[in-house]
PDB file of N, CA and C in Angstrom:
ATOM      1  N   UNK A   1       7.309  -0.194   7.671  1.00  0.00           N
ATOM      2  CA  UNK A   1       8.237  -1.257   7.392  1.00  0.00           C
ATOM      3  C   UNK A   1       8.053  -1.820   5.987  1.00  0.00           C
ATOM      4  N   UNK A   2       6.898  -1.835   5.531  1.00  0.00           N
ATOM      5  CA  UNK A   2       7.041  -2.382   4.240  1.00  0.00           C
ATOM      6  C   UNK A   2       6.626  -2.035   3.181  1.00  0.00           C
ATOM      7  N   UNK A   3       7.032  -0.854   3.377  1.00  0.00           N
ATOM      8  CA  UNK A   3       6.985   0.694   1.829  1.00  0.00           C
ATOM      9  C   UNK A   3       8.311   0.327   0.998  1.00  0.00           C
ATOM     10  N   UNK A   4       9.270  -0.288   1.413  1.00  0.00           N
ATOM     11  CA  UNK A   4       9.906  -0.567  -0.015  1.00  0.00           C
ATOM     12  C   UNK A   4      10.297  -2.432  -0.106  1.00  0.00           C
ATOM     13  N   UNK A   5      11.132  -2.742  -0.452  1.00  0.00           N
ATOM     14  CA  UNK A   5      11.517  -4.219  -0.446  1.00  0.00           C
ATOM     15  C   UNK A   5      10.485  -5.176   0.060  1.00  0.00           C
ATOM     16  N   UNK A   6      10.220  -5.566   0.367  1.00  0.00           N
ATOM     17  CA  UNK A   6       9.836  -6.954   0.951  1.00  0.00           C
ATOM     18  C   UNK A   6       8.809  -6.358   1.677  1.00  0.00           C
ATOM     19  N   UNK A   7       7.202  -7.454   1.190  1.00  0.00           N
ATOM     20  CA  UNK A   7       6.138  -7.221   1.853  1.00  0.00           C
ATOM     21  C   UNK A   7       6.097  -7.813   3.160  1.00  0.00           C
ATOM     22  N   UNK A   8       4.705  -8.240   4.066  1.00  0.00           N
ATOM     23  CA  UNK A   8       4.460  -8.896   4.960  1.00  0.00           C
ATOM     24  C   UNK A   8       4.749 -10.520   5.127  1.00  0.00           C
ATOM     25  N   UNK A   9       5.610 -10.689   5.920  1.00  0.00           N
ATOM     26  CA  UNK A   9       5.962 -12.304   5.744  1.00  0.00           C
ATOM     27  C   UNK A   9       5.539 -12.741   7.469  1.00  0.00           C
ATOM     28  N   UNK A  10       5.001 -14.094   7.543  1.00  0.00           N
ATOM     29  CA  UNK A  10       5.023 -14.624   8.369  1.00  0.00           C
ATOM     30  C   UNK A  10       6.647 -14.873   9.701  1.00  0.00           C
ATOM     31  N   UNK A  11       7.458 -14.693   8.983  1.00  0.00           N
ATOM     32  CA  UNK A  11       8.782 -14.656   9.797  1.00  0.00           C
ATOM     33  C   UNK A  11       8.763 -13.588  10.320  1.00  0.00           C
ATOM     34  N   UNK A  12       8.029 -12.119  10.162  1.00  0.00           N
ATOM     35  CA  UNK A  12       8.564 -11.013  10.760  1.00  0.00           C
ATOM     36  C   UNK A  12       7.327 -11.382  11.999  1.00  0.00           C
ATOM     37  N   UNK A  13       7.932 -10.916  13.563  1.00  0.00           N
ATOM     38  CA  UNK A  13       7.162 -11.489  14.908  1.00  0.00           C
ATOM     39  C   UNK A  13       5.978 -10.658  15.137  1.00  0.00           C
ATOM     40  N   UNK A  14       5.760  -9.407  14.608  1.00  0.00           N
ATOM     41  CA  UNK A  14       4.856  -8.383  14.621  1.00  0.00           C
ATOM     42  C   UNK A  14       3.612  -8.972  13.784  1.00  0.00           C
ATOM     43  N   UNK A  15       4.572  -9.389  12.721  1.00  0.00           N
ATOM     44  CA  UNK A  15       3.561  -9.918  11.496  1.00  0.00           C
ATOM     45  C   UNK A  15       2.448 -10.680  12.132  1.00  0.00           C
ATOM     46  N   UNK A  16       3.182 -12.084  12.247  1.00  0.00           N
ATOM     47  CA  UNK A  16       2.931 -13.548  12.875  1.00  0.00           C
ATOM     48  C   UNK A  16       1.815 -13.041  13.829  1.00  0.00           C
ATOM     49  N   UNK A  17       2.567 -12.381  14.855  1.00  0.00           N
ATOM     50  CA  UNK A  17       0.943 -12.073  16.033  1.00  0.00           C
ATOM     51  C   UNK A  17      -0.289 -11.366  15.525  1.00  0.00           C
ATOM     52  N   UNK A  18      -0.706 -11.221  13.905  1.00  0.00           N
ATOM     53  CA  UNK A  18      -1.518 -10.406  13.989  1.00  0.00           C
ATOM     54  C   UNK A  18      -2.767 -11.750  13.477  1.00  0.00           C
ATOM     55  N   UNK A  19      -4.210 -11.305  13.842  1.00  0.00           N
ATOM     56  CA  UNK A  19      -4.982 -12.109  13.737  1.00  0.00           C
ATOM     57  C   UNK A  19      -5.436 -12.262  11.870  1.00  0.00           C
ATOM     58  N   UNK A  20      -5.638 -13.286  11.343  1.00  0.00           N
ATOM     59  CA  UNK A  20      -5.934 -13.580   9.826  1.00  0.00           C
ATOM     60  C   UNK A  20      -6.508 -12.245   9.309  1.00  0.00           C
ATOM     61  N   UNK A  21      -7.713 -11.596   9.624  1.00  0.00           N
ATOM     62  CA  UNK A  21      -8.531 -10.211   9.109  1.00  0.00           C
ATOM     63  C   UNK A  21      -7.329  -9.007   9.054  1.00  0.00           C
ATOM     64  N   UNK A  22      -6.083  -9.214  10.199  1.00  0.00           N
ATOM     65  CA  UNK A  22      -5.173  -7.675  10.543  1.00  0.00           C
ATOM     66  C   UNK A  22      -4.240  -8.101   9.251  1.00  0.00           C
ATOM     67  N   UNK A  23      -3.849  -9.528   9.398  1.00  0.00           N
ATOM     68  CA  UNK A  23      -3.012  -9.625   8.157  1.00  0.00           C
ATOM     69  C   UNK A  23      -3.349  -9.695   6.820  1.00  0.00           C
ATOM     70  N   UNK A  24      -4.398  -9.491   6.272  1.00  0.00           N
ATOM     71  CA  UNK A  24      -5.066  -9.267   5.451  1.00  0.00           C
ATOM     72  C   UNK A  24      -4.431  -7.758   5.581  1.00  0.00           C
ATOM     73  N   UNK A  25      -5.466  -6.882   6.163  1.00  0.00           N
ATOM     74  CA  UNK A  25      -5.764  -5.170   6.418  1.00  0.00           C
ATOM     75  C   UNK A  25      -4.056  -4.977   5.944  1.00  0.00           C
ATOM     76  N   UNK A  26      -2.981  -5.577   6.917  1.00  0.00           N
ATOM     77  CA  UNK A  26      -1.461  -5.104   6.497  1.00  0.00           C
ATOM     78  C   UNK A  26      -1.030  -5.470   5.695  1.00  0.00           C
ATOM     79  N   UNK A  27      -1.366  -6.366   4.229  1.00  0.00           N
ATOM     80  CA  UNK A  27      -1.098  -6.627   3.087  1.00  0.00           C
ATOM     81  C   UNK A  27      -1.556  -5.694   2.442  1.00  0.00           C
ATOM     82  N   UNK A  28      -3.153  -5.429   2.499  1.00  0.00           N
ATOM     83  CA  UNK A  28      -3.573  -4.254   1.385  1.00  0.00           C
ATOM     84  C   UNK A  28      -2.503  -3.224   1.653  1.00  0.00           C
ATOM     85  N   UNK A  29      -3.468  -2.677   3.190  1.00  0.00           N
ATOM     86  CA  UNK A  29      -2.358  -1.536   3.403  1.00  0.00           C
ATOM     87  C   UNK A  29      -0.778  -1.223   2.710  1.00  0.00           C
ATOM     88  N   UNK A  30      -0.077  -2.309   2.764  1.00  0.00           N
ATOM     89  CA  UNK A  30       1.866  -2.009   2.556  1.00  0.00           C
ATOM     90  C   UNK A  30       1.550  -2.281   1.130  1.00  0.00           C
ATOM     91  N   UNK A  31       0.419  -2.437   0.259  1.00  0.00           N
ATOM     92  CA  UNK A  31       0.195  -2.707  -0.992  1.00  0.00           C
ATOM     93  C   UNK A  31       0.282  -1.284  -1.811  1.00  0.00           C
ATOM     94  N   UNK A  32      -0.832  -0.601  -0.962  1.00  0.00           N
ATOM     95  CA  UNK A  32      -1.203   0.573  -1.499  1.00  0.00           C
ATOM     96  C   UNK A  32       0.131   1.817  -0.918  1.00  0.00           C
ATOM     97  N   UNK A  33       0.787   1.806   0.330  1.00  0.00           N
ATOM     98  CA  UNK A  33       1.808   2.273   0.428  1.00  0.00           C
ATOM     99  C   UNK A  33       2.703   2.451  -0.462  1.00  0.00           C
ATOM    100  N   UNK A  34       3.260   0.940  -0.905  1.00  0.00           N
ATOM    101  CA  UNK A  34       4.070   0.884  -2.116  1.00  0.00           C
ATOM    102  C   UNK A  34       4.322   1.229  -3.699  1.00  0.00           C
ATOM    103  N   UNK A  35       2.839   1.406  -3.512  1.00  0.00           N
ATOM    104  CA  UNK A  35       2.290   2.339  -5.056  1.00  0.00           C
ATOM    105  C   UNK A  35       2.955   3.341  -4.391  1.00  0.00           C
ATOM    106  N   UNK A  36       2.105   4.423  -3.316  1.00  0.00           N
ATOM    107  CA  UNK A  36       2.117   5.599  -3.220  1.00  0.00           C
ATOM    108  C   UNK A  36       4.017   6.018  -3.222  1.00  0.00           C
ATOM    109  N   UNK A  37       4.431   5.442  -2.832  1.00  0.00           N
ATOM    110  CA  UNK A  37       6.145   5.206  -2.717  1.00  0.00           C
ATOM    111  C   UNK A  37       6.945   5.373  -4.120  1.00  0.00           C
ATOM    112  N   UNK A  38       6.150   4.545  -4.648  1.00  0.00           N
ATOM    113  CA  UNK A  38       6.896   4.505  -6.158  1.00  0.00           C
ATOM    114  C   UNK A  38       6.467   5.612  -6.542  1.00  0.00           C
ATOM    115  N   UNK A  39       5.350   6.009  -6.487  1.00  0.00           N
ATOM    116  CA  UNK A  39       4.776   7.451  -7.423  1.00  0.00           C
ATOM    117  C   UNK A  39       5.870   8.982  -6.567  1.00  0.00           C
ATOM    118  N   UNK A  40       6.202   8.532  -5.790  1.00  0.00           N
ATOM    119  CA  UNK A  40       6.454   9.766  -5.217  1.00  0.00           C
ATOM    120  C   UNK A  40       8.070   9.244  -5.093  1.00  0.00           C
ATOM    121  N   UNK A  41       8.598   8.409  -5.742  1.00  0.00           N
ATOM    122  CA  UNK A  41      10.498   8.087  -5.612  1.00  0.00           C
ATOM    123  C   UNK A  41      11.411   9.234  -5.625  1.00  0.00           C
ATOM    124  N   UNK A  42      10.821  10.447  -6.639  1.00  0.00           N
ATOM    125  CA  UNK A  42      12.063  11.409  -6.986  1.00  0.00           C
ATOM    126  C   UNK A  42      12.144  12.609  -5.830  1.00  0.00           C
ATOM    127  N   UNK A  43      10.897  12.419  -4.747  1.00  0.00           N
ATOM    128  CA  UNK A  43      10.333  13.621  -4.129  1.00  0.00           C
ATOM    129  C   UNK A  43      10.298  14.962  -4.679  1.00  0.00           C
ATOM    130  N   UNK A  44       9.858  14.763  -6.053  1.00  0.00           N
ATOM    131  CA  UNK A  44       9.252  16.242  -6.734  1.00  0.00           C
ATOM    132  C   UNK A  44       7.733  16.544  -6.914  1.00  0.00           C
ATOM    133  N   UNK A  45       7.044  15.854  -6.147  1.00  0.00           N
ATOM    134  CA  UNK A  45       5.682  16.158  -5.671  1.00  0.00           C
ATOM    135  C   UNK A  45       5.037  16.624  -6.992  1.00  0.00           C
ATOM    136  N   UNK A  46       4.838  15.469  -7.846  1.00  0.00           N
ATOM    137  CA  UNK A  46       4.258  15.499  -9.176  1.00  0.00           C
ATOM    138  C   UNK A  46       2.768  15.218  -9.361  1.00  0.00           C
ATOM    139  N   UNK A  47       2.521  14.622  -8.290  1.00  0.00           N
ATOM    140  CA  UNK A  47       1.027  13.956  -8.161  1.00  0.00           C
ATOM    141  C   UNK A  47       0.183  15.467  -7.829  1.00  0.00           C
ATOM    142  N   UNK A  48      -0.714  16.237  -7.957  1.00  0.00           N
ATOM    143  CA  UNK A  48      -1.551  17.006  -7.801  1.00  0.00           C
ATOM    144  C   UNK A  48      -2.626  16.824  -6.983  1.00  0.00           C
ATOM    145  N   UNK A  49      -3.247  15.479  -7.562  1.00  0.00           N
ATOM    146  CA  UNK A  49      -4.475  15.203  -7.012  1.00  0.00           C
ATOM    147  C   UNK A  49      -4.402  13.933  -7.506  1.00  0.00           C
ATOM    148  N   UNK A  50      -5.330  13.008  -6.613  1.00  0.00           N
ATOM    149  CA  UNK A  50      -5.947  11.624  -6.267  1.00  0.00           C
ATOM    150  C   UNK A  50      -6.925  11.224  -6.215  1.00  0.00           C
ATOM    151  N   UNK A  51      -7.918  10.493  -6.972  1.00  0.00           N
ATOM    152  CA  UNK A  51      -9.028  10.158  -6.820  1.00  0.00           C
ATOM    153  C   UNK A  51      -9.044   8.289  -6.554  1.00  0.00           C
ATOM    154  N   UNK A  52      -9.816   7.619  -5.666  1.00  0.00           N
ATOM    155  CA  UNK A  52      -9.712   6.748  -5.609  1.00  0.00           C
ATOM    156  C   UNK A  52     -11.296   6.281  -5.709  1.00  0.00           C
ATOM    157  N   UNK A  53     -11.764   5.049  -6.820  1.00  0.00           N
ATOM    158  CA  UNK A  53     -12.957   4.235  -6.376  1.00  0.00           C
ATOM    159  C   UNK A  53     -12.398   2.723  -5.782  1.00  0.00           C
ATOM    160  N   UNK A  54     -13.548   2.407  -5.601  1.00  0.00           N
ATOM    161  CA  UNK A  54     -13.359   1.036  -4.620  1.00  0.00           C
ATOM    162  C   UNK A  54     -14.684   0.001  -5.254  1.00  0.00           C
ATOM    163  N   UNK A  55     -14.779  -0.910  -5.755  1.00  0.00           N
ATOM    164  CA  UNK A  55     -15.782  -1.626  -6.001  1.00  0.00           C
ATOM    165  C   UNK A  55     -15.469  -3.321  -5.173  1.00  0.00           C
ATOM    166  N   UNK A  56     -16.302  -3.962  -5.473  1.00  0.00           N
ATOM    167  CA  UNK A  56     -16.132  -5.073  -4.387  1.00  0.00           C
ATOM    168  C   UNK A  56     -14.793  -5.969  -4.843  1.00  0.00           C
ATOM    169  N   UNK A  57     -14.418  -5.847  -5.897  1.00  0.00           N
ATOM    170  CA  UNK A  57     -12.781  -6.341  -6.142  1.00  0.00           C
ATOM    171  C   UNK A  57     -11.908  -5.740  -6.668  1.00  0.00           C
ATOM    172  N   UNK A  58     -12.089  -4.542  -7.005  1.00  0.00           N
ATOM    173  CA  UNK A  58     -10.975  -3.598  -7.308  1.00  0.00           C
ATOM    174  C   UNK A  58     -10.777  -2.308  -6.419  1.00  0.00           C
ATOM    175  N   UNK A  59      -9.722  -1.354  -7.125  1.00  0.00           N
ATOM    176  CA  UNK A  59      -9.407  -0.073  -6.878  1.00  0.00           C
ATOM    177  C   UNK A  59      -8.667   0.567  -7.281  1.00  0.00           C
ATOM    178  N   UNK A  60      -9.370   1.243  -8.060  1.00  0.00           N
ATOM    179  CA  UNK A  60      -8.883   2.233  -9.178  1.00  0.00           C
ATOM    180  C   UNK A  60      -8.549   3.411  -8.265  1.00  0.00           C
ATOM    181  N   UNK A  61      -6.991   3.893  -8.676  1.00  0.00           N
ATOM    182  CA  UNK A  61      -6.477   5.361  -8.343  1.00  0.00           C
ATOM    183  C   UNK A  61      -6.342   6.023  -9.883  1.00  0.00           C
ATOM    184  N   UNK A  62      -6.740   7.073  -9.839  1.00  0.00           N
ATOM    185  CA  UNK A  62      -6.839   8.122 -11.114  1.00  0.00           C
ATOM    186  C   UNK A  62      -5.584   8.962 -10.531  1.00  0.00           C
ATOM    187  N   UNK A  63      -4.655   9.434 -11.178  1.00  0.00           N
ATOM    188  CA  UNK A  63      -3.772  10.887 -10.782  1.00  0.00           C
ATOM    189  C   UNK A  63      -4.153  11.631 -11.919  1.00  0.00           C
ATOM    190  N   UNK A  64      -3.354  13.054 -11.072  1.00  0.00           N
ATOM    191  CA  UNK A  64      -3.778  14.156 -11.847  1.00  0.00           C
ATOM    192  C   UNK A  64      -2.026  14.714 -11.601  1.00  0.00           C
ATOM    193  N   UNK A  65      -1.108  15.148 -12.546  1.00  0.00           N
ATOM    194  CA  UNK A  65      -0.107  15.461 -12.597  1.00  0.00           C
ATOM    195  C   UNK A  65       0.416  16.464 -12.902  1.00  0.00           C
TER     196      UNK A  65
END
């Protein structure tokens, strides 16, 4: 649901029932979706390869094209 337009809002009822930690998890999550969405808009499968680090406040994605 929220790979393009409009992220996680408290008005959607799925949303609302999820506990503070899930709505967190479904913000990153539809965060990083939405990258992956945009990178892949034309569906000509340009991305090759993906590397991802993670440090305690970031996250770096590297592509390879």
């Amino acid at each position: 649901r929220y790979h393009r337009q409009s992220g996680p809002r408290a008005r959607h009822a799925n949303y609302r029932s999820l506990s503070g930690p899930d709505r967190i998890r479904v913000a990153k999550l539809s965060a990083i979706l939405r990258v992956a969405d945009a990178l892949e808009r034309a569906h000509s499968q340009r991305v090759r390869d993906l590397s991802v680090e993670m440090t305690k406040d970031k996250l770096r994605l590297t592509l390879v094209g």
